[in-house]
Protein backbone atom coordinates (compact mmCIF):
# COMPACT_ATOMS: atom_id res chain seq x y z
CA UNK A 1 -17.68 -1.61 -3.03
CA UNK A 2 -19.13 0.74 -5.57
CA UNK A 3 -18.08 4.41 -3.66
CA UNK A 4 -19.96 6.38 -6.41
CA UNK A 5 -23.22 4.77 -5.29
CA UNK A 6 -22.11 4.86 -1.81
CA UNK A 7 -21.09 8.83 -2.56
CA UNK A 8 -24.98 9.07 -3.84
CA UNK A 9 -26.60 7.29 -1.11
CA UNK A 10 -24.82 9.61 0.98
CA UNK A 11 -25.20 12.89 -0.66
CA UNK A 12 -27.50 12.14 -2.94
CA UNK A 13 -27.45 12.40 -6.84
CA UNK A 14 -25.60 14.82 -9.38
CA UNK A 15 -27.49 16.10 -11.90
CA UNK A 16 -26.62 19.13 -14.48
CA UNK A 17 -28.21 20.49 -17.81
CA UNK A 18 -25.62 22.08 -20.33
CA UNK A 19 -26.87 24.95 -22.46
CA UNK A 20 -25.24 23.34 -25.32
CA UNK A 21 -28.02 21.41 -27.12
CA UNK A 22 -26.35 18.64 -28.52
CA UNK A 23 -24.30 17.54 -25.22
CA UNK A 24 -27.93 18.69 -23.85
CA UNK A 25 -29.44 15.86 -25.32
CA UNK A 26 -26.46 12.95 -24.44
CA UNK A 27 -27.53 13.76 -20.58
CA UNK A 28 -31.14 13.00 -20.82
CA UNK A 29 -33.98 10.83 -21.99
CA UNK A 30 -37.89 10.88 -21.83
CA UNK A 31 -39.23 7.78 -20.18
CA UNK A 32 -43.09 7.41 -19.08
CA UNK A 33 -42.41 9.02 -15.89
CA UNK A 34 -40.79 11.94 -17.56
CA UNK A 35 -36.80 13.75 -17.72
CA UNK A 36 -34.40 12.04 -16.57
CA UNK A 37 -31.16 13.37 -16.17
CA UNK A 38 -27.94 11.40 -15.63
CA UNK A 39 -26.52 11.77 -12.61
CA UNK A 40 -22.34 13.00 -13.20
CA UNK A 41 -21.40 10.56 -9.75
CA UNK A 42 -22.95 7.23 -10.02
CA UNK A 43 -23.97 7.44 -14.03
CA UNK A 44 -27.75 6.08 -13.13
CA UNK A 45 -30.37 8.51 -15.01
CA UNK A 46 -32.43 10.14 -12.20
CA UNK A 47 -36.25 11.25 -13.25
CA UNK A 48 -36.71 15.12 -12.57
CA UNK A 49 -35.09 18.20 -12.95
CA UNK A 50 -31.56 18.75 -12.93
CA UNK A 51 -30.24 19.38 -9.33
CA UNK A 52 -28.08 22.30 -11.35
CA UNK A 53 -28.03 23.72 -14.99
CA UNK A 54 -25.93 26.59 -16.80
CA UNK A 55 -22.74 26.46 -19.27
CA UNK A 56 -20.53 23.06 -19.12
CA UNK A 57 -18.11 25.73 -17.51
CA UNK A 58 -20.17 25.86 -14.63
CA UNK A 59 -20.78 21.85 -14.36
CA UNK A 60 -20.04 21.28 -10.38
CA UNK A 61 -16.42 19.26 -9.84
CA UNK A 62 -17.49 15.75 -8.84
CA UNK A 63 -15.78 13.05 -7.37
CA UNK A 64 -16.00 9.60 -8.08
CA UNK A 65 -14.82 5.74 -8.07
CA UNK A 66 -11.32 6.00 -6.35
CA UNK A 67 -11.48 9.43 -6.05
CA UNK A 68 -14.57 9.05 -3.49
CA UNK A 69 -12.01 6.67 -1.72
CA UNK A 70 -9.61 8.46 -1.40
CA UNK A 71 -11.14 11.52 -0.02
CA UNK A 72 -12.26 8.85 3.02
CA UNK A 73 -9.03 8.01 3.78
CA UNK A 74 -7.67 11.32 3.84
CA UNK A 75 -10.76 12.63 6.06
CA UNK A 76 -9.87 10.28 8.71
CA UNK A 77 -6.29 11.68 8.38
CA UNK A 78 -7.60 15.21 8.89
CA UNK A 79 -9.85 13.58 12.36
CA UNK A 80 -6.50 12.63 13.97
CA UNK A 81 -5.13 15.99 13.10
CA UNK A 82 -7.86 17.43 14.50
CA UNK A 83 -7.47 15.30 17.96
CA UNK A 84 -3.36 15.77 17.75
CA UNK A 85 -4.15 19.67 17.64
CA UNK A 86 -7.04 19.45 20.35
CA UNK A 87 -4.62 17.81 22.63
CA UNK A 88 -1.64 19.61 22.24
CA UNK A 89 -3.74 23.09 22.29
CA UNK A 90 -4.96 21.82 26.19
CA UNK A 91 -1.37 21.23 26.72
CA UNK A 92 0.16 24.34 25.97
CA UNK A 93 -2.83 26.25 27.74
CA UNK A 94 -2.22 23.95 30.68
CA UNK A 95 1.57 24.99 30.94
CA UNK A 96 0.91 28.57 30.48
CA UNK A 97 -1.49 28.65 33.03
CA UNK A 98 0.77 27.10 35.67
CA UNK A 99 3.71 28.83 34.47
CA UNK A 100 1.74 31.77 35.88
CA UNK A 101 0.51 30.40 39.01
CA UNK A 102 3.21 27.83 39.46
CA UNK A 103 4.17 29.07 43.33
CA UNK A 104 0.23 28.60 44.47
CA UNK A 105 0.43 25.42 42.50
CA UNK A 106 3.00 24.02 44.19
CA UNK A 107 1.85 24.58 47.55
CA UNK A 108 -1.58 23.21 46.61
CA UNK A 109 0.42 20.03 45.58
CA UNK A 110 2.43 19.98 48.63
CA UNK A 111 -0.62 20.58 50.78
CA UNK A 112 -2.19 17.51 48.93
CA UNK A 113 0.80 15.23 49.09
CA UNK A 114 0.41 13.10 51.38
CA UNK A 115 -2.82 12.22 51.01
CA UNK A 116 -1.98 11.54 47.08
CA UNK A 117 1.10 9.30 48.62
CA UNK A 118 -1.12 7.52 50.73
CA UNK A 119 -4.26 6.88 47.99
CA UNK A 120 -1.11 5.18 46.05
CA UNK A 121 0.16 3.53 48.77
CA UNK A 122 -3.22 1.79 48.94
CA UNK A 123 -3.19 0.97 45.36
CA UNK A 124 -0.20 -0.89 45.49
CA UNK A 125 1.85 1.94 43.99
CA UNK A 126 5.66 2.79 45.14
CA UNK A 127 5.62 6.43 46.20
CA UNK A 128 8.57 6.76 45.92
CA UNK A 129 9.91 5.91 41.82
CA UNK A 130 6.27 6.96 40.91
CA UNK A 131 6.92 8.48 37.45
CA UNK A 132 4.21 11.00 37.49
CA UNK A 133 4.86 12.40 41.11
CA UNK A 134 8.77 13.21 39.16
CA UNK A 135 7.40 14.80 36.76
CA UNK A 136 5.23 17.14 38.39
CA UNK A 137 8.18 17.92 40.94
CA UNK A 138 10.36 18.54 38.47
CA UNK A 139 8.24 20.77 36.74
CA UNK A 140 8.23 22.89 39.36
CA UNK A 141 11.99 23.49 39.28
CA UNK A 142 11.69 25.00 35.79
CA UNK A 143 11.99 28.48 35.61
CA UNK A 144 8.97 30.32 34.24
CA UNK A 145 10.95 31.30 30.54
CA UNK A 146 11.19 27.91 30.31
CA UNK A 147 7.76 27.13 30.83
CA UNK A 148 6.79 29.62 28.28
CA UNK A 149 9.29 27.96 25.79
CA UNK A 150 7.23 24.86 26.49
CA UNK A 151 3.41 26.11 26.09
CA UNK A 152 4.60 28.14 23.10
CA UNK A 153 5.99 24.97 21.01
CA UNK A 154 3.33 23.03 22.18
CA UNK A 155 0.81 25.87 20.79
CA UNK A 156 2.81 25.94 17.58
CA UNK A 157 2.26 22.36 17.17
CA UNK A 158 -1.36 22.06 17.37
CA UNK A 159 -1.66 25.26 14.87
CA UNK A 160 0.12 23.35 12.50
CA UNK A 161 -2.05 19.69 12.76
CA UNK A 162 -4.95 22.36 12.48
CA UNK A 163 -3.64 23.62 9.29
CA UNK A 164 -3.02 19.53 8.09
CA UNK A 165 -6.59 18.90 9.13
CA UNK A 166 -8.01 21.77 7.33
CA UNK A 167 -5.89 21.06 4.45
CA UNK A 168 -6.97 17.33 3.97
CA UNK A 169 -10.74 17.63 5.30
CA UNK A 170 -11.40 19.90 2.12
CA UNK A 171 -9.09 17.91 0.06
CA UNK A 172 -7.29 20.81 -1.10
CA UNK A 173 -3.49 20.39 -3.33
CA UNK A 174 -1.75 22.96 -0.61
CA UNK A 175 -3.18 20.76 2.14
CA UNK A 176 -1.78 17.40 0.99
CA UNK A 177 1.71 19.17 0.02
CA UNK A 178 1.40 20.76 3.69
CA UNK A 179 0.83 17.37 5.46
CA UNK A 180 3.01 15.55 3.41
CA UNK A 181 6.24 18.32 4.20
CA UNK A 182 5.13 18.59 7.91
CA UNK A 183 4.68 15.05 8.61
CA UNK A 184 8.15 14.30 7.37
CA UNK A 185 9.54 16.87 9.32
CA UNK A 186 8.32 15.10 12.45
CA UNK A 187 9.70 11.22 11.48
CA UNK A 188 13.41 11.38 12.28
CA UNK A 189 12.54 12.86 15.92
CA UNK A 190 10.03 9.94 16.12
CA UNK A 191 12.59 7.83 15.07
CA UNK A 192 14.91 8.76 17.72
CA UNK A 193 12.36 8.26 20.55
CA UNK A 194 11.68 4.63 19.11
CA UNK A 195 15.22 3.93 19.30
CA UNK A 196 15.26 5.17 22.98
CA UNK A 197 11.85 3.45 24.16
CA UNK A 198 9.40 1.69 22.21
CA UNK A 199 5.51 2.25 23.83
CA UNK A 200 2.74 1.41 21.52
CA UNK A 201 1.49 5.38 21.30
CA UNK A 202 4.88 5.85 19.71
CA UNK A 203 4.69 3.00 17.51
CA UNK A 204 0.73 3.78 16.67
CA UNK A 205 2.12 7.59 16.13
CA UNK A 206 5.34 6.67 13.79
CA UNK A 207 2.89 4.26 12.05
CA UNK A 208 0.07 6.83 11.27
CA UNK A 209 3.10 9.63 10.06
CA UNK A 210 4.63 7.10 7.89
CA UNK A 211 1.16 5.64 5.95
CA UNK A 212 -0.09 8.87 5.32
CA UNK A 213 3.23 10.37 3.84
CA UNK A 214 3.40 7.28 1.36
CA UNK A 215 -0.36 7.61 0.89
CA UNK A 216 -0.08 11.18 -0.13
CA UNK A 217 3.29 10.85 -2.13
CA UNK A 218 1.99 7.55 -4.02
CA UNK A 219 -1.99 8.49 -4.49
CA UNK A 220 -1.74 11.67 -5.42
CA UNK A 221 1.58 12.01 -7.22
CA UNK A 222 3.30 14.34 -5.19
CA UNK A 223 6.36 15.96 -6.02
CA UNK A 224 6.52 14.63 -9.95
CA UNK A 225 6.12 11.00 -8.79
CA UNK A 226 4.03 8.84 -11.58
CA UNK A 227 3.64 11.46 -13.83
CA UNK A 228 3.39 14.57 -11.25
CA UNK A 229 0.44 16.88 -11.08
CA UNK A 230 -0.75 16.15 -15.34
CA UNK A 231 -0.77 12.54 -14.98
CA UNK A 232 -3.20 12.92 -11.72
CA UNK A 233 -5.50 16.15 -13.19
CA UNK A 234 -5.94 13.42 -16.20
CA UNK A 235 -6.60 10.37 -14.80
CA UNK A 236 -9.73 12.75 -13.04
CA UNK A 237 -10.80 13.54 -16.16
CA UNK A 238 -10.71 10.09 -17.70
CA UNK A 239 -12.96 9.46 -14.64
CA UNK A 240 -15.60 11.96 -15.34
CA UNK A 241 -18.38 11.45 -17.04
CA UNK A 242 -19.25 14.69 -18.11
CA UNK A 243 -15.99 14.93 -19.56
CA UNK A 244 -16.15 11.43 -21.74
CA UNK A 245 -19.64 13.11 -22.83
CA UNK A 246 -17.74 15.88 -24.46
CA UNK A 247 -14.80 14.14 -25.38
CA UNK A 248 -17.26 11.38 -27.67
CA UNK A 249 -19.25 14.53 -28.92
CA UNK A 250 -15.89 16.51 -29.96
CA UNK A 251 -15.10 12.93 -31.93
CA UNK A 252 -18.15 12.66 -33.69
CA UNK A 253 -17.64 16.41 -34.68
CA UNK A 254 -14.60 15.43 -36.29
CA UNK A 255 -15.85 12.22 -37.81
CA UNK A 256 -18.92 13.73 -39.81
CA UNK A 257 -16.09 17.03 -40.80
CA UNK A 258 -13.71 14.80 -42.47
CA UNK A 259 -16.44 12.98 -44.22
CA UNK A 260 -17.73 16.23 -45.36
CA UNK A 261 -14.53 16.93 -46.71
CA UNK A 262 -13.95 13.81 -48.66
CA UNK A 263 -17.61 14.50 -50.00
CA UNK A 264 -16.95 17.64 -51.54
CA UNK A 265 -13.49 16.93 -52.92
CA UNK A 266 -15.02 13.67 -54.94
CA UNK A 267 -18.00 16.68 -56.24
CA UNK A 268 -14.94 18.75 -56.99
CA UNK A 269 -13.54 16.15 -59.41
CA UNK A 270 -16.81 14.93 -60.92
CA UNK A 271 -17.36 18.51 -62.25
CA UNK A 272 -14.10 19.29 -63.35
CA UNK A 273 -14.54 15.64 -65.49
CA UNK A 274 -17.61 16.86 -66.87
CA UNK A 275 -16.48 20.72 -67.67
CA UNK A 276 -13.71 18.30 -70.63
CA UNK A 277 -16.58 17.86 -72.86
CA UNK A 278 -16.44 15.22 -75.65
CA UNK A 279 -13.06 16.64 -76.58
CA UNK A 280 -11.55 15.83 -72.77
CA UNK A 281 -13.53 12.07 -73.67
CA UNK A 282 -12.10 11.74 -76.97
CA UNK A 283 -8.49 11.85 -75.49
CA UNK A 284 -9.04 9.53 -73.02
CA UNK A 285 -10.33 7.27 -75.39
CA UNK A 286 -7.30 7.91 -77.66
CA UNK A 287 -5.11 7.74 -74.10
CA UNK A 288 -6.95 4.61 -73.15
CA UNK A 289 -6.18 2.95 -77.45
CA UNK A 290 -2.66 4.01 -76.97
CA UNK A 291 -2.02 2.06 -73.61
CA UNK A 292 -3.68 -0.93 -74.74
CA UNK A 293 -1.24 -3.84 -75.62
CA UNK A 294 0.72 -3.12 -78.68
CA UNK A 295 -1.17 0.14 -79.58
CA UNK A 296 -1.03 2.11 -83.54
CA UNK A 297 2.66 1.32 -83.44
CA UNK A 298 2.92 -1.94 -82.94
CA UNK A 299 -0.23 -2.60 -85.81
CA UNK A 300 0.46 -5.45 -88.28
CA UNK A 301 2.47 -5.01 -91.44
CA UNK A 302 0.50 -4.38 -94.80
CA UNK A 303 -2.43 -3.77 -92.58
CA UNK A 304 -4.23 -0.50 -91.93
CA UNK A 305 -6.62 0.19 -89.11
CA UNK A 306 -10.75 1.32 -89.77
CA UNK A 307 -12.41 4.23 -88.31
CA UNK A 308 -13.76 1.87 -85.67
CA UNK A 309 -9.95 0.78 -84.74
CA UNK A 310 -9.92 -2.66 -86.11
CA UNK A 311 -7.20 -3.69 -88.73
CA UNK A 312 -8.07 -4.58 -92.16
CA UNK A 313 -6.26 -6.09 -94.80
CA UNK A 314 -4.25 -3.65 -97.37
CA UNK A 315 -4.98 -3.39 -101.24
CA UNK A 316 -2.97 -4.99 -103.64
CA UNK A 317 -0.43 -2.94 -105.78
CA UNK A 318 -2.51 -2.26 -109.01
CA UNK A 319 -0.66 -3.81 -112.06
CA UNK A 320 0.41 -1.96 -114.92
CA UNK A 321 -1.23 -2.63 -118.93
CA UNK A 322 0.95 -4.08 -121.39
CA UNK A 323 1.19 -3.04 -124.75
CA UNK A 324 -0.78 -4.57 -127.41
CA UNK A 325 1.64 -5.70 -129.33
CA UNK A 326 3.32 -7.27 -126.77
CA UNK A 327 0.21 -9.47 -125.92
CA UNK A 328 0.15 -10.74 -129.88
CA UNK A 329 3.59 -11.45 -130.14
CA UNK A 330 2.60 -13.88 -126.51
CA UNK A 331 -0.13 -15.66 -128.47
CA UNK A 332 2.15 -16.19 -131.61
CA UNK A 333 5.03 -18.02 -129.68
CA UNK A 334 2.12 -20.02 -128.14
CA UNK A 335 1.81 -24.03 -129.51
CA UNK A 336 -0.96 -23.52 -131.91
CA UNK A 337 -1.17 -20.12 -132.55
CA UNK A 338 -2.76 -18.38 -134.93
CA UNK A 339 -0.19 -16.02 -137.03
CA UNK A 340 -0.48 -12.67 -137.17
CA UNK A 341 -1.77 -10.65 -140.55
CA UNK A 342 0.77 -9.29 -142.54
């Protein structure tokens, strides 16, 4: 069962128009028919105005999913609280009444006796261990202090149920923490009385007290349980819609910043490159030469390198003239030779 649509069908839809433009804009379309707004319970978009409008500060609280579900349950709590303190609040008005007229009460009763003994003769009833007929009788022996004792706590009672069912009907925090505390207060006694007699109102009683202390403790993580009163307040805004809205806004935000950032820090460097110059480029050429493999140093012997950075061969040692006479006296001790003049 879908309980947001079931919430809408109910109630009808949620609609509300930020004043900030851009989350403005993820809440709405224009379709043939016109606006359409989406609605914050069942996420449908919904063609007219916007059932509300003003800062996302002002966006109406609204439940849905689970939440919608569990504000069911704990309505129907608050309807038996309602009919515990309706009946208790007869009971201690009854008591106080006929703790004030209990003498013209009693002779009412015993001036009706035995026509009530024989009406339950005739239904097959023994007059005479009839439980009811006790009790009234011995109601009458009670003193009238006592009797007041009695309509007061039964008063108190049904002021307190009144306060659970208040409590839970408007699904306050107060309310659950007040059912929850009173509830429990109220178990051992039943406990007791189901250990003494077991009826089914007493078993239908302990069982109500018992599923809706669990139900409040587990569901709505009372007293620190599962994560305490955080864990709870975030899973309600992992449920909202409004709220994912903002949150996917707030992420695109930070998306385009960061690429902003990484934008101007790569124009940072590209000017700084270009303020070097040809000097800055002539240095990281020479940089770039020097960590090629082998580099100036490790050039080949006898070799020197051109302008261009290439090695080229190195010039022969020049040799040195010999003397004239030196030649002659070579071409005289040749085979052949001519000799020289004298």
């Amino acid at each position: 069962m879908d309980w947001s649509l079931l919430g809408c069908g109910a109630n009808g839809h949620v609609t509300f128009a930020p004043d900030e433009p851009e989350l403005r804009g993820r809440l709405n379309v224009t379709a043939r028919e016109g606006a359409a707004w989406r609605c914050l319970r069942c996420g449908t978009f919904v063609i007219g105005e916007p059932t509300s409008s003003g800062p996302v500060s002002a966006a109406p609280r609204v439940r849905r999913g689970k939440e919608l579900r569990s504000a069911f349950i704990l309505r129907l709590f608050a309807v038996e609280r309602f009919l515990r303190a309706i009946v208790f609040g007869a009971l201690a008005i009854a008591i106080w009444r006929f703790s004030l007229s209990r003498l013209s009460i009693e002779a009412a009763y015993d001036q009706m006796l035995p026509a009530v003994r024989s009406l339950l003769r005739e239904l097959g009833f023994n007059v005479n261990h009839n439980r009811l007929l006790g009790l009234i009788q011995h109601a009458f022996k009670l003193n009238p202090h006592t009797l007041g004792l009695l309509a007061l706590a039964a008063g108190a009672y049904a002021v307190i149920e009144i306060i659970e069912a208040v409590g839970l009907w408007l699904l306050k925090r107060w309310g659950e923490y007040f059912a929850m505390i009173a509830t429990s207060i109220g178990i051992p006694y039943e406990i007791y009385d189901l250990t003494a007699k077991v009826t089914w109102l007493r078993l239908l009683a302990f069982t109500i007290n018992v599923a809706l202390v669990v139900y409040l403790v587990v569901t709505k993580r009372l007293f620190g349980v599962r994560g305490g009163k955080k864990a709870y307040e975030a899973r309600l805004r992992s449920a909202s819609i409004l709220q994912a809205e903002i949150d996917a806004l707030a992420a695109e935000e930070a998306t385009r910043a960061e690429e902003a950032a990484q934008a101007d820090e790569a124009a940072q460097v590209e000017k700084t490159a270009q303020a070097g110059g040809p000097a800055q480029a002539g240095k990281t050429a020479q940089a770039e030469e020097a960590a090629q493999p082998g580099g100036l140093a490790q050039a080949a012997p006898g070799t020197h390198r051109s302008e261009a950075g290439q090695p080229r061969p190195a010039r022969a040692p020049a040799q040195p003239e010999r003397p004239a006479t030196a030649q002659t006296a070579d071409r005289t001790d040749q085979p052949g030779g001519m000799p020289a003049p004298g």
